[in-house]
Protein backbone atom coordinates (compact mmCIF):
# COMPACT_ATOMS: atom_id res chain seq x y z
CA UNK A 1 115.32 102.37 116.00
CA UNK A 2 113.34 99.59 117.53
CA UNK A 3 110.25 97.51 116.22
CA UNK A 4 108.37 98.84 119.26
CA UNK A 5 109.05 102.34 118.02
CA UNK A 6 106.96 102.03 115.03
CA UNK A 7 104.67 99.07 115.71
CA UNK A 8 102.29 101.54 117.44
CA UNK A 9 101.72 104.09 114.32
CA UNK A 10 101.12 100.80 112.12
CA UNK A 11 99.53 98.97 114.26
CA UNK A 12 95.73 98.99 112.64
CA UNK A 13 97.35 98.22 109.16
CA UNK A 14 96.26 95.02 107.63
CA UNK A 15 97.06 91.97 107.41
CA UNK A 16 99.91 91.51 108.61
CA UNK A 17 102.28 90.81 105.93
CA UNK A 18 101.16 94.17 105.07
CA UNK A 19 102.41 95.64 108.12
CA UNK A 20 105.65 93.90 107.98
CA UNK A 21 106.03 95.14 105.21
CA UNK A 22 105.24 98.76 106.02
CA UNK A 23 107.77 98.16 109.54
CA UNK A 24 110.67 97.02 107.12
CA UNK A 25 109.76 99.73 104.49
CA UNK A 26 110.61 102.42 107.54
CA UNK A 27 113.89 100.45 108.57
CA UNK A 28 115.15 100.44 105.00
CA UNK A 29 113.99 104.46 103.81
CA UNK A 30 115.29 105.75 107.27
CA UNK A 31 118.80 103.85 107.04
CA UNK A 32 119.44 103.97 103.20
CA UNK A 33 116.89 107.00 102.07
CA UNK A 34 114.40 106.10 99.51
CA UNK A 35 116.00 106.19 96.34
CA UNK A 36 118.56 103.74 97.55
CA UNK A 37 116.49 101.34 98.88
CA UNK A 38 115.43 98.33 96.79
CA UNK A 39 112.54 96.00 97.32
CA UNK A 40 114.79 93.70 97.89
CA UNK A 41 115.69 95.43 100.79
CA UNK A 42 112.21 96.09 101.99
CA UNK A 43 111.17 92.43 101.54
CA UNK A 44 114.26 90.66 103.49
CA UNK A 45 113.91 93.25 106.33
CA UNK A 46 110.02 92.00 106.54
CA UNK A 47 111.18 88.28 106.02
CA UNK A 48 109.67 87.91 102.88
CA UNK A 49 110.54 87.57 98.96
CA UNK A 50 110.37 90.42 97.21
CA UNK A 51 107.13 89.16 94.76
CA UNK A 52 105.35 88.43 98.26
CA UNK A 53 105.24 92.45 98.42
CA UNK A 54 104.04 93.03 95.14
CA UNK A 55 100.80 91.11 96.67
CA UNK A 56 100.04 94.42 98.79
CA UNK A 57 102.03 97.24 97.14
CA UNK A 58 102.16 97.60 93.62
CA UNK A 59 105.68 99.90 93.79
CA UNK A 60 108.27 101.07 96.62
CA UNK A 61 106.39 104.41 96.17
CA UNK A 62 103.40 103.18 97.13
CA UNK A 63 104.54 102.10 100.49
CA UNK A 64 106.11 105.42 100.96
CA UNK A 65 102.67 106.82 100.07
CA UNK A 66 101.21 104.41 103.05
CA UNK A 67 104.03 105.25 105.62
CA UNK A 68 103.60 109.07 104.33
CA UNK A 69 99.21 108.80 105.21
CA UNK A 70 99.68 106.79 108.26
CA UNK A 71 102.31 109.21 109.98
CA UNK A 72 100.67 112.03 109.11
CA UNK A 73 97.56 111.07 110.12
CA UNK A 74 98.55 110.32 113.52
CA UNK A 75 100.40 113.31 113.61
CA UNK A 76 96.86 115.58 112.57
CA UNK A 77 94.85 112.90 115.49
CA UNK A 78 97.82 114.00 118.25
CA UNK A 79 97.09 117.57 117.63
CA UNK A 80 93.47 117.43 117.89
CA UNK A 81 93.50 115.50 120.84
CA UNK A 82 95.82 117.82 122.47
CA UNK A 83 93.68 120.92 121.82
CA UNK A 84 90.20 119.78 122.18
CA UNK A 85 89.80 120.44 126.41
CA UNK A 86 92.28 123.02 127.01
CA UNK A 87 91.21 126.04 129.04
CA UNK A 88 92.30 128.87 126.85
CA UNK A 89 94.59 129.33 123.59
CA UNK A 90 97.65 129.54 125.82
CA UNK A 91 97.47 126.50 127.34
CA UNK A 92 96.36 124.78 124.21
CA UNK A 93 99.64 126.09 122.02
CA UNK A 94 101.40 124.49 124.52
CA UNK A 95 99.72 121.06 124.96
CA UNK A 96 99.65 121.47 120.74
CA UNK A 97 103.20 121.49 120.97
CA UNK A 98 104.18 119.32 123.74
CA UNK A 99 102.23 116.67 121.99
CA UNK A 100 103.81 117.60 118.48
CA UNK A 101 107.26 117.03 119.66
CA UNK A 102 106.54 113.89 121.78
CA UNK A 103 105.47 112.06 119.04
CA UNK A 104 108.28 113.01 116.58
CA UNK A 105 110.94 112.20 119.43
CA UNK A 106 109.09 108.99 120.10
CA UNK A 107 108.56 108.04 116.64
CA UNK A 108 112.15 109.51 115.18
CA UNK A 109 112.52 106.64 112.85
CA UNK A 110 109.21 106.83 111.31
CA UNK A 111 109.07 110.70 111.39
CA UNK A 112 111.95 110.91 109.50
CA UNK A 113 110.89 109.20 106.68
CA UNK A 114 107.28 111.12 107.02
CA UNK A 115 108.90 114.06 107.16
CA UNK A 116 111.85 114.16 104.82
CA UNK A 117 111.27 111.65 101.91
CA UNK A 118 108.27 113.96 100.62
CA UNK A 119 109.83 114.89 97.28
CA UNK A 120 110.03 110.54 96.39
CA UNK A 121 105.97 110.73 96.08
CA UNK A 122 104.29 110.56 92.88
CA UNK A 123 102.45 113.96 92.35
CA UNK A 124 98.86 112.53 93.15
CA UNK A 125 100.20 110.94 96.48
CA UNK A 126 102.02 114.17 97.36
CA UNK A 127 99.00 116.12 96.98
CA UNK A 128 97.09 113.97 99.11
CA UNK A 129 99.58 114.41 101.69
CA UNK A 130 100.35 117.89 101.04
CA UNK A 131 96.51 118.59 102.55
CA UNK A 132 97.32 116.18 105.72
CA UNK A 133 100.02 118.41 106.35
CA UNK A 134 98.27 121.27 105.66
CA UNK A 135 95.10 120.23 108.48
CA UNK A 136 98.23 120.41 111.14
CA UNK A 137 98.74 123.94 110.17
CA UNK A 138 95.37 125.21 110.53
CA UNK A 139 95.34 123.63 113.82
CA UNK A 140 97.90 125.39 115.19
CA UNK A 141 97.26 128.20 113.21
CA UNK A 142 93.56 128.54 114.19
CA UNK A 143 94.61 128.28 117.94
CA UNK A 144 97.21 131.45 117.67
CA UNK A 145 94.25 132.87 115.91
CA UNK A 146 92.09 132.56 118.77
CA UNK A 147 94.75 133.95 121.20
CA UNK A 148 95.12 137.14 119.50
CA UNK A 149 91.35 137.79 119.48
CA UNK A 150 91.50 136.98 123.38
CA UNK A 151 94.53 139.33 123.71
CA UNK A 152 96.57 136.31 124.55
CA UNK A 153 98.76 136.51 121.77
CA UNK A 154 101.02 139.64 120.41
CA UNK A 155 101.67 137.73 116.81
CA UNK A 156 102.59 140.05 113.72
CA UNK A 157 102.75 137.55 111.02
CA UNK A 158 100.06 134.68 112.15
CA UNK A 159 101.06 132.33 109.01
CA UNK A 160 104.85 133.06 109.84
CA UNK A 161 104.67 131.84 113.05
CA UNK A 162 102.03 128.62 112.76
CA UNK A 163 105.26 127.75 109.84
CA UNK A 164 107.94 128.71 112.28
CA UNK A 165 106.40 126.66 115.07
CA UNK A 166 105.46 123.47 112.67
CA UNK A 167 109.11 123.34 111.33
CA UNK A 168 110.70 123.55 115.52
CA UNK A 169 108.59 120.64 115.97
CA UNK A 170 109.18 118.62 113.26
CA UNK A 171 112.80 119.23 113.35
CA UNK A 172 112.77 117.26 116.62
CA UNK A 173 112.68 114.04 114.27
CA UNK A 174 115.91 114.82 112.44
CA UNK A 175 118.44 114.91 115.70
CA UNK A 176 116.48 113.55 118.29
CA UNK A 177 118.16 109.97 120.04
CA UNK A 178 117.04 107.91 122.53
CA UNK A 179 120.90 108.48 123.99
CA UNK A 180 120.30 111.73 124.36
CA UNK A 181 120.23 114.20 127.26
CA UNK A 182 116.64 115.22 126.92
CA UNK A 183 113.45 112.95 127.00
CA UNK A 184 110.64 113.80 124.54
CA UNK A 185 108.41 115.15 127.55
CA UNK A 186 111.33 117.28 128.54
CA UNK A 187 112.30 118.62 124.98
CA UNK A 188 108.23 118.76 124.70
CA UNK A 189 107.98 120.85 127.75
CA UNK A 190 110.74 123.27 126.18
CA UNK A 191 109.57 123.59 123.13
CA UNK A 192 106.37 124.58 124.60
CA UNK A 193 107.81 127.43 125.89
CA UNK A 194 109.50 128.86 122.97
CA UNK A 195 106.20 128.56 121.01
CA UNK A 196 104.71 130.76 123.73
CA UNK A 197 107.53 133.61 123.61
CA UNK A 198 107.14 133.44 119.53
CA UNK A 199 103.52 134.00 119.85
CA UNK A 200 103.74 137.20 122.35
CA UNK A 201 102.37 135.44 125.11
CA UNK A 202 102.01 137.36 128.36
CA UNK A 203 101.08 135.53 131.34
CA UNK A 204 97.99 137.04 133.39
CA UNK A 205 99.05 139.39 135.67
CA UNK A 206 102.22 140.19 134.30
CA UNK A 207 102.30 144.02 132.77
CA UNK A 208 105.18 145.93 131.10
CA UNK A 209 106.50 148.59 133.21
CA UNK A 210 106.34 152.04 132.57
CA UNK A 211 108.26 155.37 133.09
């Protein structure tokens, strides 16, 4: 992980002790998991005592709650953005899921804790997040929707395969490595594809044979 990994989903935070914070908070959860991480920990990797970050979080949960909101908030805003000026539903399952994966390759480190410390949150925090994660469903759901009305999309189980499609993308954060063979745009770009056989896609033109 680098600084420059995360800086740019935690950039807007405020000030910027609190941001520190929040950077050293992602370092510590992603290399030692949440339950074994102290404050301690979270404060010395921000360069700061630990009763400075009692000044902007009142627990270490807290700041999991804030990591948990920002990433997934970014994560709904990538998915919009991808989808809002695409042509039809084929070509915006696949920008959906291009930009999906980019971000969770980019952003490993962060994603990682997004992703996979859920069950740490306090049960009003992991409700709150439970319906960010929910609005990225219903995007992607709601354009396979719109492909099988168009007779884009073959899809038996619609809910199956938005769920299917979310957890191949998410995934990405759990192995991905900057080391690795693949960039994000490339993995992105494959990805993209396999979303489009799971949804029945046909391209235009192309019919089954007969006889």
């Amino acid at each position: 992980m680098t600084t420059g990994e995360i800086d740019e989903s935690f950039g807007g935070v405020t000030p910027d002790a609190a941001r520190r914070l929040l950077l050293g908070a992602v370092e510590a959860f992603a290399e030692r998991g949440f339950h074994a991480t102290t404050t301690r920990d979270i404060a010395g990797r921000a360069g700061m005592s630990p009763a400075a970050l009692y000044i902007h979080y009142k627990t270490k949960e807290e700041l999991l709650f804030h990591i948990s909101r920002v990433g997934h908030e970014r994560s709904v805003a990538v998915l919009e953005e991808a989808v809002a000026s695409a042509p039809d539903s084929a070509e915006r399952l696949a920008r959906a899921v291009r930009a999906f994966v980019r971000w969770h390759a980019e952003h490993h480190t962060t994603a990682r804790v997004v992703q996979y410390e859920l069950a740490a949150l306090g049960e009003e925090h992991y409700a709150r997040i439970v319906l960010l994660r929910r609005r990225s469903e219903e995007i992607l759901r709601a354009v396979l929707e719109e492909g099988v009305a168009a007779g884009e999309f073959d899809i038996p189980d619609l809910r199956g395969t938005a769920l299917a499609v979310m957890s191949l993308c998410i995934d990405v954060a759990r192995w991905f490595s900057p080391e690795g063979r693949r960039t994000p745009d490339e993995i992105g770009a494959l990805y993209a594809d396999l979303a489009l056989r799971m949804a029945g896609h046909r391209p235009a033109g192309l019919t089954s044979s007969s006889g």
